[in-house]
Protein backbone atom coordinates (compact mmCIF):
# COMPACT_ATOMS: atom_id res chain seq x y z
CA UNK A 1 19.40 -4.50 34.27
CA UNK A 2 18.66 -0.95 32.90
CA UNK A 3 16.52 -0.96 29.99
CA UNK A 4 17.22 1.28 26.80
CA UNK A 5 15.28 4.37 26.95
CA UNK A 6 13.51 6.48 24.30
CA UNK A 7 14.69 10.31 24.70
CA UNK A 8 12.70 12.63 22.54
CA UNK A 9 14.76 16.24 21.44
CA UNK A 10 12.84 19.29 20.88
CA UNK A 11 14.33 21.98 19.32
CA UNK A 12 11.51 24.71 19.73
CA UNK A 13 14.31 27.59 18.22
CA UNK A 14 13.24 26.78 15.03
CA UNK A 15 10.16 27.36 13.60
CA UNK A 16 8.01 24.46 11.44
CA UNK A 17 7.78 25.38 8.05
CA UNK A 18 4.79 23.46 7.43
CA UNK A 19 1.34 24.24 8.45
CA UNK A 20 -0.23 21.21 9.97
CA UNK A 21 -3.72 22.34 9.82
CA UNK A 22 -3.72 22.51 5.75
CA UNK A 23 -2.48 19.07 5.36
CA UNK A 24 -4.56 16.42 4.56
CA UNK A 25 -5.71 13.08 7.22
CA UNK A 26 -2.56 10.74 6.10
CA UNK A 27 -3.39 8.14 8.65
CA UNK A 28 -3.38 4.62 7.88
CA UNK A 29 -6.23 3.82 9.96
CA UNK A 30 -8.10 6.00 7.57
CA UNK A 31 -6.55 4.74 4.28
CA UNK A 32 -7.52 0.84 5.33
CA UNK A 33 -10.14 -0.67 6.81
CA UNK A 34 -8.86 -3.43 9.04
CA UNK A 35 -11.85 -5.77 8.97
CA UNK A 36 -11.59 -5.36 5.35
CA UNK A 37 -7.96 -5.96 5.46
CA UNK A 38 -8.34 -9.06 7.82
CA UNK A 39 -10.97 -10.71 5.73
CA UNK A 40 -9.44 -10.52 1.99
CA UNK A 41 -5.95 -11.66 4.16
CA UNK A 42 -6.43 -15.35 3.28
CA UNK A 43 -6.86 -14.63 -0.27
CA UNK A 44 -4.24 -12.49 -0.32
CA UNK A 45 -1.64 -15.03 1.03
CA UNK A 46 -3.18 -17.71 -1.42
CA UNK A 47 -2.45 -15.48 -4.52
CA UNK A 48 1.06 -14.86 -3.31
CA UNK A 49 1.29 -18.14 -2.43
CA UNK A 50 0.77 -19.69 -5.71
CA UNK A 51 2.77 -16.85 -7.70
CA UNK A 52 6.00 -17.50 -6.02
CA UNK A 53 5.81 -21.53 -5.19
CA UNK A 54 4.28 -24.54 -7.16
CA UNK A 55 2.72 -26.50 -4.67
CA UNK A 56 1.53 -26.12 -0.79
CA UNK A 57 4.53 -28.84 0.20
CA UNK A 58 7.16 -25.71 -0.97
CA UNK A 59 5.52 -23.43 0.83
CA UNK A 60 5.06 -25.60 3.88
CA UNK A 61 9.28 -26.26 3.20
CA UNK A 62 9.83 -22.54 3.55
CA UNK A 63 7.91 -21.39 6.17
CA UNK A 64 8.75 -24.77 8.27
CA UNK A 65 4.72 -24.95 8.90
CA UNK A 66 2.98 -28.18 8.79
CA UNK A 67 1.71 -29.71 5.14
CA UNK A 68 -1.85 -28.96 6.28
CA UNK A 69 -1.64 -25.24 7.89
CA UNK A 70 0.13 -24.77 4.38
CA UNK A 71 -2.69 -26.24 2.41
CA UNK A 72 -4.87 -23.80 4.49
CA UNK A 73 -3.26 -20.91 3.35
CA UNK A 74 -2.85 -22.37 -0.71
CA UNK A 75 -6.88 -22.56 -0.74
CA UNK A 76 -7.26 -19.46 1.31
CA UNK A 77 -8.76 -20.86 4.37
CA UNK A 78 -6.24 -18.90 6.87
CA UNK A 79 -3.83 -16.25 6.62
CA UNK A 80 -0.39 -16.72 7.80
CA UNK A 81 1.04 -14.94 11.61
CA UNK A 82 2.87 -12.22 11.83
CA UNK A 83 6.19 -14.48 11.88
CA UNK A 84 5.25 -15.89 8.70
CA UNK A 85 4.83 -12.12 6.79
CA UNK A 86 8.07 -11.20 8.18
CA UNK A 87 9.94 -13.77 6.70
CA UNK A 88 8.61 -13.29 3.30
CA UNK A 89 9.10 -9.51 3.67
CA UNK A 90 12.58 -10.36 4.10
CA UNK A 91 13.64 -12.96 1.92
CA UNK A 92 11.53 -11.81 -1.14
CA UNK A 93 12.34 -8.11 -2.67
CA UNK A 94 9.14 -8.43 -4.72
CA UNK A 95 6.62 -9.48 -1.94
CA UNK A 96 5.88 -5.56 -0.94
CA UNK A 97 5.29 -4.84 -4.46
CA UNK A 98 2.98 -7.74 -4.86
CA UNK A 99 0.93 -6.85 -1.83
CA UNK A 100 0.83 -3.56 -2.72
CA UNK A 101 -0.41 -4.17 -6.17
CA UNK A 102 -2.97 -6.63 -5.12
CA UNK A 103 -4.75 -3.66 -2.35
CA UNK A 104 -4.75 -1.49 -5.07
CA UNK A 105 -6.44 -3.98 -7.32
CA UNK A 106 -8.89 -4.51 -4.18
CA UNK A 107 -9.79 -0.91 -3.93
């Protein structure tokens, strides 16, 4: 079974027009801190939580998660997985927006 492989072009004809040593760090590892990040998660989740459904039972409908894990996240005890984010990525258009308001409110 062959395996799809990355293949990288470099065109070294043309010259960069941009000077990488003037630019600015634009890392995100440098923008967020993750312990910070992974500590204000559960809250996070809560807020978004209660914006978009009325009660943990919806949420634990959606996200097909027991009535207690989604309790948990309601009252910010635990964040969700990674499978859980994804989901709400991509079934809510808003949910970016909301996160991204709510680390700028944090910082």
């Amino acid at each position: 079974m062959n395996r799809p492989r990355l293949t990288l072009i470099v065109n070294n004809e043309l010259p960069c027009s941009d000077d990488a040593r003037g630019a600015g760090q634009k890392s995100w590892s440098n923008k967020f801190d993750p312990y910070a990040l992974k500590v204000s998660a559960p809250v996070l989740w809560s807020s978004y939580f209660k914006s978009r459904f009325n009660s943990p039972r919806e949420v634990a409908l959606f996200c097909d998660v027991s009535f207690q894990t989604a309790l948990n996240w309601w009252g910010a005890v635990t964040a969700p997985a990674s499978h859980i984010a994804l989901l709400v990525m991509l079934t809510d258009p808003g949910a970016p927006e909301f996160f991204g308001q709510s680390m700028e409110v944090a910082a």
